[in-house]
N, C-alpha and C. Protein backbone atom coordinates (compact mmCIF):
# COMPACT_ATOMS: atom_id res chain seq x y z
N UNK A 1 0.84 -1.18 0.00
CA UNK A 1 0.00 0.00 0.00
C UNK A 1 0.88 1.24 0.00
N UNK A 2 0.41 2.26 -0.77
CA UNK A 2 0.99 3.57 -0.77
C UNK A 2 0.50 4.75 -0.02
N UNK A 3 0.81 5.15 0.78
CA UNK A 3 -0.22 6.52 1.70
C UNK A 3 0.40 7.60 1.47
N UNK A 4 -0.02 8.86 0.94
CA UNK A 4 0.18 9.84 0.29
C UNK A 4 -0.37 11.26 1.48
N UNK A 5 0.26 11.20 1.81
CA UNK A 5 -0.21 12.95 2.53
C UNK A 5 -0.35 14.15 1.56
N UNK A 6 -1.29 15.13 1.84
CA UNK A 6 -1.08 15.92 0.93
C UNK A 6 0.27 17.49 0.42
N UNK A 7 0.44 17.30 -0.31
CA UNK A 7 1.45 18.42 -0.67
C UNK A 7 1.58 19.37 0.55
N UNK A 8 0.63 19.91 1.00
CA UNK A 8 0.28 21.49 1.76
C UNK A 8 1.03 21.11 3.30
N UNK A 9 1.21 19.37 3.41
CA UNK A 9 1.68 19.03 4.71
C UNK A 9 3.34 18.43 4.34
N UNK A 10 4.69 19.77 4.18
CA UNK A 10 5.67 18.63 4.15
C UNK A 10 6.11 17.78 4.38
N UNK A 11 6.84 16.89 4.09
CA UNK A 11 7.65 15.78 4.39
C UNK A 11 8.47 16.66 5.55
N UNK A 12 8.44 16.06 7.43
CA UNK A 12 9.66 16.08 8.33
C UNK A 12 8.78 17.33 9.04
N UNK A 13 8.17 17.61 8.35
CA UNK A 13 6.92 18.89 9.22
C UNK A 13 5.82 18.27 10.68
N UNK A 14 5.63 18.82 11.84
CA UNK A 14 4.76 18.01 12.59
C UNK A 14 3.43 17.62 11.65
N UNK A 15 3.19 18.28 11.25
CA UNK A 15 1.85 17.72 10.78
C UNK A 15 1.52 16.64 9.66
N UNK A 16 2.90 16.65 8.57
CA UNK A 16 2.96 15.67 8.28
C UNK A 16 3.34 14.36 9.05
N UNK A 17 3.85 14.47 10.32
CA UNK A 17 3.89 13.50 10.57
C UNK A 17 2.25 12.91 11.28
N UNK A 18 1.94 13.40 11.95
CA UNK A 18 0.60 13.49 12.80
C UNK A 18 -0.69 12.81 11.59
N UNK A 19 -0.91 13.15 9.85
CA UNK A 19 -1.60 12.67 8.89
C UNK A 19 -1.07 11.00 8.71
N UNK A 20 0.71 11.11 8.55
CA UNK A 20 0.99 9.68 8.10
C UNK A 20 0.59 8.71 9.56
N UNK A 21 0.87 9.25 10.60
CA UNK A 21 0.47 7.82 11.07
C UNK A 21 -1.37 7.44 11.73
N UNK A 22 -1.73 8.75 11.12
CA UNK A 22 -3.56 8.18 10.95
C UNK A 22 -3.51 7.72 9.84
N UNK A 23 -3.01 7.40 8.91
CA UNK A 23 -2.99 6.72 7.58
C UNK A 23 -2.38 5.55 8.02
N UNK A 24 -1.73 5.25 8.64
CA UNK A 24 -1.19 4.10 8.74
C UNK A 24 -1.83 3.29 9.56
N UNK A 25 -2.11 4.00 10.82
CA UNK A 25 -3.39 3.24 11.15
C UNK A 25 -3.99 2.14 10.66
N UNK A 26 -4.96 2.95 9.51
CA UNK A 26 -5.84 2.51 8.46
C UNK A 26 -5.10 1.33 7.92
N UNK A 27 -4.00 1.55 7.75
CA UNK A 27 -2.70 0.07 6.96
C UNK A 27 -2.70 -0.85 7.81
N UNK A 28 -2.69 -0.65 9.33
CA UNK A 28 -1.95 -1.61 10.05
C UNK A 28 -3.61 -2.36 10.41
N UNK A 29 -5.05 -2.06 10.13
CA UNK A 29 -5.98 -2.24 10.37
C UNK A 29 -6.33 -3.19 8.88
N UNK A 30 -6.48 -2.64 7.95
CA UNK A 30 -5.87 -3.75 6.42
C UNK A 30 -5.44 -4.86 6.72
N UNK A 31 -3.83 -4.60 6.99
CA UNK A 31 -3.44 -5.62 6.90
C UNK A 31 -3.92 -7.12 8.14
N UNK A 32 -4.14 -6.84 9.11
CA UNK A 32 -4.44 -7.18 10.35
C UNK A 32 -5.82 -8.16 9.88
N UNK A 33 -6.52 -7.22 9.16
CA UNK A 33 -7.86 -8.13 8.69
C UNK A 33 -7.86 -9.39 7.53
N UNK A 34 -6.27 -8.81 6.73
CA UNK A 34 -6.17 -9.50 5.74
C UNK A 34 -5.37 -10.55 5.86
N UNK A 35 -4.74 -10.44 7.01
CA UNK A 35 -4.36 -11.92 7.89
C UNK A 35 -4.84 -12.84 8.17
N UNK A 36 -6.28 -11.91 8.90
CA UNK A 36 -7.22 -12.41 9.98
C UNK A 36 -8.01 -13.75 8.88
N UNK A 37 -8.63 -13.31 7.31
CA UNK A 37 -9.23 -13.69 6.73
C UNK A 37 -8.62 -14.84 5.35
N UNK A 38 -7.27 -14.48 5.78
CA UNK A 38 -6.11 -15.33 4.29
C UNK A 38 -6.48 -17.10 4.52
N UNK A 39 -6.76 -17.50 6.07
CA UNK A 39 -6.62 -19.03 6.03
C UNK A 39 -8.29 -19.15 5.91
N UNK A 40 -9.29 -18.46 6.35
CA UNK A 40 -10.54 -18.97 6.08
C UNK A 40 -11.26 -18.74 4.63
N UNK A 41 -10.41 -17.73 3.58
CA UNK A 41 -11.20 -17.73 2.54
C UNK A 41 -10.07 -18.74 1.75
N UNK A 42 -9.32 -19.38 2.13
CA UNK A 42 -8.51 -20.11 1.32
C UNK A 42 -8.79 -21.19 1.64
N UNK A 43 -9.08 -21.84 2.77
CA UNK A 43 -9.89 -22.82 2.81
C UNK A 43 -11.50 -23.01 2.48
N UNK A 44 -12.21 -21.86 2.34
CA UNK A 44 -13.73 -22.22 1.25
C UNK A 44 -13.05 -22.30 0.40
N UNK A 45 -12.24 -22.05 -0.18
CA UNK A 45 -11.82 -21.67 -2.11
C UNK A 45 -11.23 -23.18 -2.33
N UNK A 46 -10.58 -23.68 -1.39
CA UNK A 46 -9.77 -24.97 -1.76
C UNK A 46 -11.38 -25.91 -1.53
N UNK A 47 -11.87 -25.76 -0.64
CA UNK A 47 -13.04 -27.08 -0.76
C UNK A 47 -13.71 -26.54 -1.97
N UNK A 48 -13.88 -25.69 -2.73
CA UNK A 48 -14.75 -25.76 -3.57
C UNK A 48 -13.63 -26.04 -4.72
N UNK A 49 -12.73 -26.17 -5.12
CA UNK A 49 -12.53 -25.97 -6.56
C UNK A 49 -10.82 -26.82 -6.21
N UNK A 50 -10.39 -27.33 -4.96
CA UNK A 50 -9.60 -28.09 -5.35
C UNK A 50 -10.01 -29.75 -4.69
N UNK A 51 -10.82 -30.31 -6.08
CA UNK A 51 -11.07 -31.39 -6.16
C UNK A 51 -11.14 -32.85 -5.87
N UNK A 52 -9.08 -32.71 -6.84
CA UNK A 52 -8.46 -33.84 -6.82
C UNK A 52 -8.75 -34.27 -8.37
N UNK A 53 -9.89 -34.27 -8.76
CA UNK A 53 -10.63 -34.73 -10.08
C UNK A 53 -10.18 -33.60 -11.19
N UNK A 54 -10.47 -34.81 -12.35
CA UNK A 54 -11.27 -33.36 -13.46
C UNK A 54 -12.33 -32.83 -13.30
N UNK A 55 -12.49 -31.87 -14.03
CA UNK A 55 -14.11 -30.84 -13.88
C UNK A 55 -14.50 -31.61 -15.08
N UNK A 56 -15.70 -31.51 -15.27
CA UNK A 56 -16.22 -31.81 -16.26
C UNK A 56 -17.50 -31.44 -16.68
N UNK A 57 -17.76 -31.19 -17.79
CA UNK A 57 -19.00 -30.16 -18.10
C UNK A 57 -19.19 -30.28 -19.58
N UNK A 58 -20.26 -30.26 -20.15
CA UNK A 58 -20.24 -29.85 -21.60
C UNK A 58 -19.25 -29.52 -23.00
N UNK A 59 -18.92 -30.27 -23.24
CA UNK A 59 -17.71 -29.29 -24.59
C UNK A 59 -18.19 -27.87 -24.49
N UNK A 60 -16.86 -27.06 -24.13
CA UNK A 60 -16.83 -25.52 -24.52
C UNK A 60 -17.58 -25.09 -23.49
N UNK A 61 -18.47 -25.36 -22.74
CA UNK A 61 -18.92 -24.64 -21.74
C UNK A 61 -18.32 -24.25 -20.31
N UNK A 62 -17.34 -25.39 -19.84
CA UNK A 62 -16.73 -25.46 -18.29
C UNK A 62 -15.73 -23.88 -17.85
N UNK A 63 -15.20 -23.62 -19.08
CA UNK A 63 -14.78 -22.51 -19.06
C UNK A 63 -15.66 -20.83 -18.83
N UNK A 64 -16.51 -20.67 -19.64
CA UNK A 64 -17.58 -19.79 -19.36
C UNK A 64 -18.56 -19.70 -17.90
N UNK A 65 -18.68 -21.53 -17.56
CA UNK A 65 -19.03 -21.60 -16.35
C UNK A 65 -18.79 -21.62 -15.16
N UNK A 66 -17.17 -21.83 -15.14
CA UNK A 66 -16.23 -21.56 -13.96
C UNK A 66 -16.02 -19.81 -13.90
N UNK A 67 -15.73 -19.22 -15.05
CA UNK A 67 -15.95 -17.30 -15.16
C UNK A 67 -17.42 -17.08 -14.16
N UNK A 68 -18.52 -17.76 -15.05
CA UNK A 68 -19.54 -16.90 -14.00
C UNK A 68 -19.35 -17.24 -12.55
N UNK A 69 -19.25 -18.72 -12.07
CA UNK A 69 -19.39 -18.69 -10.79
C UNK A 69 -18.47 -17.78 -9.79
N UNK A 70 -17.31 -17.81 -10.56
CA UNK A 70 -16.19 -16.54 -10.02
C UNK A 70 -16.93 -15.34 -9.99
N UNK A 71 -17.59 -14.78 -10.84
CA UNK A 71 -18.02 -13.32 -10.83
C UNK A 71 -19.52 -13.28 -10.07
N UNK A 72 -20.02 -14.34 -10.00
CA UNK A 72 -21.26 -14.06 -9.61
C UNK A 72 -21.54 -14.66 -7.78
N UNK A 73 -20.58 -15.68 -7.56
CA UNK A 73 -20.50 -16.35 -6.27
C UNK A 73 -19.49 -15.62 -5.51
N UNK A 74 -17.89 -16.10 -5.93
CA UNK A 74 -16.82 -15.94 -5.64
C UNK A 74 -16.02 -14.64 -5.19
N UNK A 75 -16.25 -13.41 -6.28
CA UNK A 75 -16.02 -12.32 -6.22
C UNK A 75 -16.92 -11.13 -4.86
N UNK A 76 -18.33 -11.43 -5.09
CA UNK A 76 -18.99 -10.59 -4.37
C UNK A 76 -18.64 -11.73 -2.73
N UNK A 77 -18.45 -12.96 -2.39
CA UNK A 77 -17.99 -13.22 -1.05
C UNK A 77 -16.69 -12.63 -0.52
N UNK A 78 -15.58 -12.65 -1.60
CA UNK A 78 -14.11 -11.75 -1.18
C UNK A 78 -14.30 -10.18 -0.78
N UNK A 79 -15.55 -9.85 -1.91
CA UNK A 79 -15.35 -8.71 -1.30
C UNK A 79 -15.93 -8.31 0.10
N UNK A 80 -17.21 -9.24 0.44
CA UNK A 80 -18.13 -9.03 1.77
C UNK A 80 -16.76 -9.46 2.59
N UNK A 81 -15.90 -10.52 2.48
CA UNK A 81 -15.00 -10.81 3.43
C UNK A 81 -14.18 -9.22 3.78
N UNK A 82 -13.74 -8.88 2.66
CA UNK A 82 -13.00 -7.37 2.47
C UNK A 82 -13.51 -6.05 3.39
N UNK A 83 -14.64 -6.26 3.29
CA UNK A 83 -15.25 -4.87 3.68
C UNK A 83 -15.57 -5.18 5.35
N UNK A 84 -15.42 -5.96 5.89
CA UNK A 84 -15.51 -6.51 7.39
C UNK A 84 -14.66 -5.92 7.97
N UNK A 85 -13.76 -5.29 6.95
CA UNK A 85 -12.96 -4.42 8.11
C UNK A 85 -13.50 -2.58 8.00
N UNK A 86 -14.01 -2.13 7.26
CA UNK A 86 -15.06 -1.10 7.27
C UNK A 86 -15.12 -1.17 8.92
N UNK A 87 -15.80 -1.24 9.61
CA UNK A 87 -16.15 -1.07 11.41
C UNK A 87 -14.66 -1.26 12.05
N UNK A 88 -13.19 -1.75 11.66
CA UNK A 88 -12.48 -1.83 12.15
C UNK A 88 -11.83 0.21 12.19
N UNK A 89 -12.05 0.18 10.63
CA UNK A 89 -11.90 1.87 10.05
C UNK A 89 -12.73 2.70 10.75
N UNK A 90 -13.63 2.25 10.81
CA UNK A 90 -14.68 3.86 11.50
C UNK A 90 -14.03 3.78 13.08
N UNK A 91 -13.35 3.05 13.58
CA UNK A 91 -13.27 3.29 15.03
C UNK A 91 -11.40 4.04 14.90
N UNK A 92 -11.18 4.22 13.54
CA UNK A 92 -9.38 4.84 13.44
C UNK A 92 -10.55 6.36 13.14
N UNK A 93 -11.40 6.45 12.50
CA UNK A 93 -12.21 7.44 11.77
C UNK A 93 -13.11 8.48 12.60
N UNK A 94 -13.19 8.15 14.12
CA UNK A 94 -14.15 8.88 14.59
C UNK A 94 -13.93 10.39 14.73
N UNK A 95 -14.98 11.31 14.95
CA UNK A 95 -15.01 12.55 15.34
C UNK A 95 -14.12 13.59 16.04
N UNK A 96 -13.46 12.41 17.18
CA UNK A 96 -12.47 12.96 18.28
C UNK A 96 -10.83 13.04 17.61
N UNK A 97 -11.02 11.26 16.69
CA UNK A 97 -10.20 11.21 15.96
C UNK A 97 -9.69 12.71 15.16
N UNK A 98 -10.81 12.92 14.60
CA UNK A 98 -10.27 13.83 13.62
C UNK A 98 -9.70 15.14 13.85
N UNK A 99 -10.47 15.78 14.90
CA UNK A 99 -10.70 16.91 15.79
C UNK A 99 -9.03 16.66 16.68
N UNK A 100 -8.53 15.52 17.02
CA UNK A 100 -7.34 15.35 17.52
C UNK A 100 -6.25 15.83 16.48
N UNK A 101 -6.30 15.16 15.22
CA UNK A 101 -5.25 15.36 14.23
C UNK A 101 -5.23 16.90 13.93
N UNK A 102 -6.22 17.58 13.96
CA UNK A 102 -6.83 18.85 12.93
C UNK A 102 -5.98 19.60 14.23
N UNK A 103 -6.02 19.67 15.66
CA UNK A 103 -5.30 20.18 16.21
C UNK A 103 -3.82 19.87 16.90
N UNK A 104 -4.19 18.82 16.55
CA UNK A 104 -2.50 19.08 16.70
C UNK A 104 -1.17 19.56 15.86
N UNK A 105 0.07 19.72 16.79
CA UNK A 105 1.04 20.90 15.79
C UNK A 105 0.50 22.23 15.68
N UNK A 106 -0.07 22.31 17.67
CA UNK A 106 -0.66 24.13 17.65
C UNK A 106 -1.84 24.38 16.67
N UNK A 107 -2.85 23.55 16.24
CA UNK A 107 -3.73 23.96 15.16
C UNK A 107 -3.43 24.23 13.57
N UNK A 108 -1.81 23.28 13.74
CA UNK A 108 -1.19 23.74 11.70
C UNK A 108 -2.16 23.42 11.02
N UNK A 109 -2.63 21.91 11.29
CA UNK A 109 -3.21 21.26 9.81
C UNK A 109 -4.47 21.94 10.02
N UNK A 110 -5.30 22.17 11.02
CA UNK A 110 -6.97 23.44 10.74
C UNK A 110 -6.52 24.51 10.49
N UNK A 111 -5.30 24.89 10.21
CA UNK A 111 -5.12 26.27 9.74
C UNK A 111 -4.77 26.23 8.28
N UNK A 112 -4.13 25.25 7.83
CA UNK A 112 -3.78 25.03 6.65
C UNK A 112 -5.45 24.56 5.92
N UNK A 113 -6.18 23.06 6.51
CA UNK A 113 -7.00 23.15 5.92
C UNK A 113 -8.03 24.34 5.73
N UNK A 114 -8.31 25.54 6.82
CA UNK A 114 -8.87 26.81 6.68
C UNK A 114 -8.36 27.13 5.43
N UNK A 115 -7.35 27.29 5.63
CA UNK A 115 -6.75 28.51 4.04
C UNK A 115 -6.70 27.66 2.56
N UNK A 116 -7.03 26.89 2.71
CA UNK A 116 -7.24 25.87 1.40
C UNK A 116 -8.85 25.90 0.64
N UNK A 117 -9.88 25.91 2.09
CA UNK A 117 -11.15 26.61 1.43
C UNK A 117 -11.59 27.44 0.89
């Protein structure tokens, strides 16, 4: 992952530092979930599709029909797995949260974001 502060906050400045590590946060909350979830969606994925066997299906069809079940089963469960960490984010995300960052470094970054509006 790449976390990007914005221009208006230098690199080695308090306030850039105070943005990168609420961004990182957010990373160390990612990754944490994407740990959490690597052995249980890899074990549904292996009971469903590692066999042992051939597949077998229709001439010309097994291919088209392994695509949909990916896009129509497979895909939308990774992502519900994915987004389970959404409620891990809103608790790096809250109100106090923000109101903490915005003042700290003497009020730089609410003064900077002021003069940017």
């Amino acid at each position: 992952m790449t976390v990007y502060v914005a221009r208006e906050f230098p690199p080695g400045s308090c306030a850039h530092k105070e943005i990168h590590e609420h961004e990182m946060r957010h990373v160390a909350a990612y990754r944490k979930h994407q740990a959490d979830i690597e052995k249980t969606l890899a074990d549904t994925l292996n009971a469903r599709f590692a066999t042992g066997g051939p597949w077998r299906g229709p001439v010309g069809q097994s291919t088209g029909r392994l695509q949909d079940e990916l896009n129509e089963r497979w895909l939308p469960y990774v992502q519900r797995e994915l987004r389970k960490v959404d409620a891990a984010q809103a608790l790096i995300d809250t109100d106090e949260e923000y109101a903490r960052v915005a003042n700290a470094c003497d009020g730089e970054i609410a003064q900077r974001l002021q003069r940017g509006k």
